[in-house]
Protein backbone atom coordinates (compact mmCIF):
# COMPACT_ATOMS: atom_id res chain seq x y z
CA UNK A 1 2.99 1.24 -1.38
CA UNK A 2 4.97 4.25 -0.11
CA UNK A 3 6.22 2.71 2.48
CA UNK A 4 8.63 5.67 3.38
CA UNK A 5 11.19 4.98 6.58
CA UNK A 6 9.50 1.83 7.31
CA UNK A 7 7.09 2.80 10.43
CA UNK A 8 4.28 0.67 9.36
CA UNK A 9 6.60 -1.96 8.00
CA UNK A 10 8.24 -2.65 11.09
CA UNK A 11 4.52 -3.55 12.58
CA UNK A 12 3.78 -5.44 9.21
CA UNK A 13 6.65 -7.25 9.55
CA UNK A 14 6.32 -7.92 13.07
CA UNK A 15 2.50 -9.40 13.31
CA UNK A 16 2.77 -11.08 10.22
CA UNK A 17 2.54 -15.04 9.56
CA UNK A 18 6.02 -16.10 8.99
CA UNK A 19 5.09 -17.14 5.57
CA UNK A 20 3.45 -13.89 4.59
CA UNK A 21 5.45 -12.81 1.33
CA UNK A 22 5.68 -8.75 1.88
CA UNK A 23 6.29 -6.37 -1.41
CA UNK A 24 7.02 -2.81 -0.71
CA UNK A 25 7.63 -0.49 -3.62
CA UNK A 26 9.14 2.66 -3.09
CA UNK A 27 9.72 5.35 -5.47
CA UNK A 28 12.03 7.27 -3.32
CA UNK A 29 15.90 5.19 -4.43
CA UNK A 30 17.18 6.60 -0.44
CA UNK A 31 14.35 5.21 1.48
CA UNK A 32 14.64 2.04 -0.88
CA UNK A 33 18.28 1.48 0.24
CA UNK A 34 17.43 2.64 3.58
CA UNK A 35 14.83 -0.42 3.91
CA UNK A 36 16.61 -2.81 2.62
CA UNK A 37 20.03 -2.64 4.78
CA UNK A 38 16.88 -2.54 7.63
CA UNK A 39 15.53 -5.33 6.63
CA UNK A 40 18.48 -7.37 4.96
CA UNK A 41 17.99 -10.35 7.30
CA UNK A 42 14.20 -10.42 7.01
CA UNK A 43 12.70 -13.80 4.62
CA UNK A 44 9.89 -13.31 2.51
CA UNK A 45 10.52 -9.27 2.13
CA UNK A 46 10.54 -7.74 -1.58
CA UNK A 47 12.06 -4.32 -1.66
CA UNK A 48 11.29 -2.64 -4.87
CA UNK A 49 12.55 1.00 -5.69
CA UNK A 50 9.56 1.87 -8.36
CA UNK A 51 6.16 3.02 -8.77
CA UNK A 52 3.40 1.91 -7.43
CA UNK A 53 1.95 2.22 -10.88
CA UNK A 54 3.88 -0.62 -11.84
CA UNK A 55 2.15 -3.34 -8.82
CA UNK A 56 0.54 -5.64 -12.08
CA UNK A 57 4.32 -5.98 -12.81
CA UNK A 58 5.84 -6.84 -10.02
CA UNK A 59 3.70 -9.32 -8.95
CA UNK A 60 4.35 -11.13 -11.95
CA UNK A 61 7.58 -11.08 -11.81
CA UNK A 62 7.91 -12.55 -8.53
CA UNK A 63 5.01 -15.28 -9.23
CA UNK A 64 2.32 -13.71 -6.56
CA UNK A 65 -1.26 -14.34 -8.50
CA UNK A 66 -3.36 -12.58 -6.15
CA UNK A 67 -2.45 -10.06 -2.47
CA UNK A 68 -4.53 -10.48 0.71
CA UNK A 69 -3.81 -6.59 1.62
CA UNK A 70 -2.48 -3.17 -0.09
CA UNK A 71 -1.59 -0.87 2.54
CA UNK A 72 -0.74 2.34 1.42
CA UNK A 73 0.59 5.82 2.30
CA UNK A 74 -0.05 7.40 -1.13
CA UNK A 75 -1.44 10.77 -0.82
CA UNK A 76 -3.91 10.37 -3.67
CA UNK A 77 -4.94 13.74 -3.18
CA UNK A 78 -2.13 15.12 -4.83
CA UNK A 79 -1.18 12.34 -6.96
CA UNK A 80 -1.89 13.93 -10.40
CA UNK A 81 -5.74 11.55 -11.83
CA UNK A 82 -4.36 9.62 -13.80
CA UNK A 83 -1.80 7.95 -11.68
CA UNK A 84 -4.56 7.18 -9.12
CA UNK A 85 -6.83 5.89 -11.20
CA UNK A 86 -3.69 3.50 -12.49
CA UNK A 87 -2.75 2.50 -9.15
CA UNK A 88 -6.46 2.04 -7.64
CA UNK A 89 -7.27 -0.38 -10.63
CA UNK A 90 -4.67 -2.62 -10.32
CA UNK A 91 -4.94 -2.69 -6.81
CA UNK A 92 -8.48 -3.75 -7.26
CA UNK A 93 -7.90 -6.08 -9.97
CA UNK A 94 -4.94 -7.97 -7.90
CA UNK A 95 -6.83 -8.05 -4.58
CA UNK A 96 -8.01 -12.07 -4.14
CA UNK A 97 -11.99 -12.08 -3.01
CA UNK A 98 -12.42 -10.75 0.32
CA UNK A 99 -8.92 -8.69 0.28
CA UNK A 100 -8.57 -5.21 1.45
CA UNK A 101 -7.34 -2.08 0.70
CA UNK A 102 -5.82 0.21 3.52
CA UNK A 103 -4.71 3.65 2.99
CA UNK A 104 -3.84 6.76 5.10
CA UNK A 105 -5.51 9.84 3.94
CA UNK A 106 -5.22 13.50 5.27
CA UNK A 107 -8.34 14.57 3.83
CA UNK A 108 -11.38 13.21 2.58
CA UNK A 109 -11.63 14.63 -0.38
CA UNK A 110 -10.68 11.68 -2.07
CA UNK A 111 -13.27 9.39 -0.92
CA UNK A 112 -15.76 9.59 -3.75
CA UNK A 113 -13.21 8.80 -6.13
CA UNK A 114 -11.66 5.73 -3.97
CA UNK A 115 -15.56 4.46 -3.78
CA UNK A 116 -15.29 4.42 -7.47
CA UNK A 117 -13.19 1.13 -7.44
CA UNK A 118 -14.14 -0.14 -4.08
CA UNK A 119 -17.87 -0.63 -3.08
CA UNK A 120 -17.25 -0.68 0.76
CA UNK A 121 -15.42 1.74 2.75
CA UNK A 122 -14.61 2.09 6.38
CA UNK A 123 -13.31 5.31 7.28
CA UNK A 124 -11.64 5.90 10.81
CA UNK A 125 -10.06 8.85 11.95
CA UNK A 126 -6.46 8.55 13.84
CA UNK A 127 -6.02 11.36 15.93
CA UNK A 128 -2.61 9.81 17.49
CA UNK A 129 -0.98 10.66 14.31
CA UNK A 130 0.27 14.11 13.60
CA UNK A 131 -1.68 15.57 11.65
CA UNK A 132 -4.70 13.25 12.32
CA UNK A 133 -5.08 10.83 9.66
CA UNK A 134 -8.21 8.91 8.27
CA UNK A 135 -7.81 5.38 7.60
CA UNK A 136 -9.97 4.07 4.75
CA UNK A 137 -10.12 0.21 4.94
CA UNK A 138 -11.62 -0.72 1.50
CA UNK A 139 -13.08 -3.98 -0.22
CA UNK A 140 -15.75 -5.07 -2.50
């Protein structure tokens, strides 16, 4: 979700199983273009230019039951409540057992709300990005 330029895409894309089905959905339509002439040649890539919001959706309309991981960029913090809490259920909801949710966070203001829809979080701090990031690494 947000997947931007593609930074963390291109390391996605490049550890992943060959088989791995990736889905990124991005609301911006240039980035959206952007990634897809990038990544034109790739299999097993879904390029969506929408919402987030909209996840329950697209997974059914591509046939994926259940996701492994949600790695997102979202700045929840100013994401207006409503759209949050939208996205964070049906992340939760379409996570299979043992999945996780990933997302890059400025500040942890946030985190009480996040721990309202997962039970378990891991919070790291990445002080090679600029600003340093934390990392929450979610799951139930």
């Amino acid at each position: 979700m947000g997947p931007g330029t593609g930074v963390f895409t291109d390391k996605i894309m490049k550890s992943r199983v060959q088989h791995t089905v990736v889905m990124l959905i991005e609301s911006n339509n240039e980035f959206c273009t952007f990634l897809k002439e990038k990544h034109k040649n790739e299999k097993n890539l879904i390029i969506i230019n929408g919402s987030a919001e909209e996840i329950d959706k697209y997974t059914i309309d591509f046939n994926i039951p259940y996701v492994d991981y949600v790695v997102s960029g979202l700045p929840f913090a100013s994401l207006p409540k409503s759209v949050s809490n939208a996205i964070l259920l049906k992340t939760k909801k379409l996570l299979r057992k043992n999945g996780v949710f990933i997302t890059f966070q400025n500040t942890l203001v946030k985190k009480g709300f996040i721990n309202h829809f997962f039970k378990y979080i891991n919070i790291t701090r990445e002080y090679r990005n600029m600003p340093p990031a934390y990392v929450f690494c979610c799951s139930n």
